[in-house]
Protein backbone atom coordinates (compact mmCIF):
# COMPACT_ATOMS: atom_id res chain seq x y z
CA UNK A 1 0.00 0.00 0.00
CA UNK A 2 1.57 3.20 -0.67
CA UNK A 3 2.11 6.05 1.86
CA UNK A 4 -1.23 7.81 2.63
CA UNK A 5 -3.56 5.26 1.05
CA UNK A 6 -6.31 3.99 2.95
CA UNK A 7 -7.16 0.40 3.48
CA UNK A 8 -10.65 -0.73 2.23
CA UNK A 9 -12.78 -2.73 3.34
CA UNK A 10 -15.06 -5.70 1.93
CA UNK A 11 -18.00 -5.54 2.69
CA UNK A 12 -19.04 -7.17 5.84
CA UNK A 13 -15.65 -6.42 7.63
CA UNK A 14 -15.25 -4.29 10.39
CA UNK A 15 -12.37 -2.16 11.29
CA UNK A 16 -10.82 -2.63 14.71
CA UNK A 17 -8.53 -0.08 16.16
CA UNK A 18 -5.47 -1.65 17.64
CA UNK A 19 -4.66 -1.66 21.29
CA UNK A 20 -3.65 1.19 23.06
CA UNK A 21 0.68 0.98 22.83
CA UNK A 22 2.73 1.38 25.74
CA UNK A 23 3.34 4.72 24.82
CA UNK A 24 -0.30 6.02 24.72
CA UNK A 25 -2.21 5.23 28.24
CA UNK A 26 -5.70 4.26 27.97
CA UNK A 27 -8.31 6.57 30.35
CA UNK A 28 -10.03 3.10 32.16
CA UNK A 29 -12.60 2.77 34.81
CA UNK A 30 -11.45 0.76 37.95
CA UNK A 31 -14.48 -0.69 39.23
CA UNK A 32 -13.83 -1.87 43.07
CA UNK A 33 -16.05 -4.36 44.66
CA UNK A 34 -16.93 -5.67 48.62
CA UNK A 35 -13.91 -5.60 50.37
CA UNK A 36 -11.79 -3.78 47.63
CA UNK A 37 -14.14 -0.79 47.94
CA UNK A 38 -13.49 -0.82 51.51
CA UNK A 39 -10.32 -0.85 51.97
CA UNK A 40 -9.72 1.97 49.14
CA UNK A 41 -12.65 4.12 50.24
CA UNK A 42 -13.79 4.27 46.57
CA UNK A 43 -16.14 2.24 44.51
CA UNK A 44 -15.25 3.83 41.04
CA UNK A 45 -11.92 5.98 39.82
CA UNK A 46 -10.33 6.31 36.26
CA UNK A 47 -6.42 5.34 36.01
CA UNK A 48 -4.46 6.16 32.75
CA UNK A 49 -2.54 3.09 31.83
CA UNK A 50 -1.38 0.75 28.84
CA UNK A 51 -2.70 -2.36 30.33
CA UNK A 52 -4.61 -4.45 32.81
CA UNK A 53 -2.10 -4.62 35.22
CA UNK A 54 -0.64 -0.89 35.09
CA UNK A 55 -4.29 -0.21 36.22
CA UNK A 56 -3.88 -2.35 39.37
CA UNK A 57 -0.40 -1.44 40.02
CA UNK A 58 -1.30 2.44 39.52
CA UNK A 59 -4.75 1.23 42.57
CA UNK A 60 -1.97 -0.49 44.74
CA UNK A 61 0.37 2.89 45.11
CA UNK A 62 -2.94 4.67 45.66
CA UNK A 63 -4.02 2.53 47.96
CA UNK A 64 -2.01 1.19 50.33
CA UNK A 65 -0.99 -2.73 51.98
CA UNK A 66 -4.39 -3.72 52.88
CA UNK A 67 -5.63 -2.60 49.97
CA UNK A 68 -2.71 -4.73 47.87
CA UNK A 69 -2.95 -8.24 49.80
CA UNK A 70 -6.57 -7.76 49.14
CA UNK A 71 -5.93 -7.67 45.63
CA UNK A 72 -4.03 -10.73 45.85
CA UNK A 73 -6.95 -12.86 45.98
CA UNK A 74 -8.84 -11.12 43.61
CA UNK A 75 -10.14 -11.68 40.14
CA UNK A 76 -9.51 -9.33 37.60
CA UNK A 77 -11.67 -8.92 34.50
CA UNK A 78 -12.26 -6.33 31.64
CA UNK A 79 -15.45 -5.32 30.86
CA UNK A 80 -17.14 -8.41 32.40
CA UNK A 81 -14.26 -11.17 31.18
CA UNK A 82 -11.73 -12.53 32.90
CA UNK A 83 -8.27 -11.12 31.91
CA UNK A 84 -4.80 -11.65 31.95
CA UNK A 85 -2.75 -8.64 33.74
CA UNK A 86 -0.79 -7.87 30.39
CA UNK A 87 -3.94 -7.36 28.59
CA UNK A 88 -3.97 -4.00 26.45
CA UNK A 89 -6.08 -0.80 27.14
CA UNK A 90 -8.32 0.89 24.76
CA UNK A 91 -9.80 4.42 26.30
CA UNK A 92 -13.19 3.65 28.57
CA UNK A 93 -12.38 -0.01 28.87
CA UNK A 94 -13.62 -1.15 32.51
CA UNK A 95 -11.10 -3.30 35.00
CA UNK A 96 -13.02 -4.74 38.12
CA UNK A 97 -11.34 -6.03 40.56
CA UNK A 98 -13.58 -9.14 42.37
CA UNK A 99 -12.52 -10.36 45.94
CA UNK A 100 -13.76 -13.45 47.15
CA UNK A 101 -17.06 -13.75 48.63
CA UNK A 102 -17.80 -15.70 52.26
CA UNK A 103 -20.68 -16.31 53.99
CA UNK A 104 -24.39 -17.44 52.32
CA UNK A 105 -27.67 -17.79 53.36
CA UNK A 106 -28.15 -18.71 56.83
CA UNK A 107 -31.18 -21.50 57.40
């Protein structure tokens, strides 16, 4: 393709835009849950990072020790899927971090 051309597409395709690069932070929504919430005193922030686990490191430095260990028995997911921490950022994705649940319904 020469310079400045633009790629076509058949139809039916769909253009995706490529991942956010390490150079270009994503604006994402870190959605805390339960204890998480607690111990950062926040249910909801935005953190400008490259990937899933910039986002939670970027929450840890905010947030302190108790926050962090709680973090280490967490699940992480993007925007309702389960992710892996080196997962790129496009802007307004949403990382929620899930602690484990006790307790049920008493009889």
């Amino acid at each position: 393709m020469r310079a400045g051309a633009k790629a076509s597409l058949l139809p039916g395709e769909i253009a995706e835009m490529p991942p956010t690069s390490a150079h270009r932070p994503a604006s994402a929504v870190l959605l805390l849950f339960a204890s998480a919430r607690e111990a950062a005193g926040v249910a909801k922030e935005t953190v400008a990072a490259a990937t899933v686990g910039e986002v939670i490191e970027e929450a840890r430095v905010r947030h302190g020790i108790r926050f962090s260990e709680i973090v280490d028995r967490s699940r992480i997911w993007l925007n309702g899927e389960p992710v892996e921490s080196d997962h790129p950022l496009r802007d307004g994705d949403e990382v929620a971090v899930l602690p484990p649940v006790s307790g049920g319904a008493g009889k």
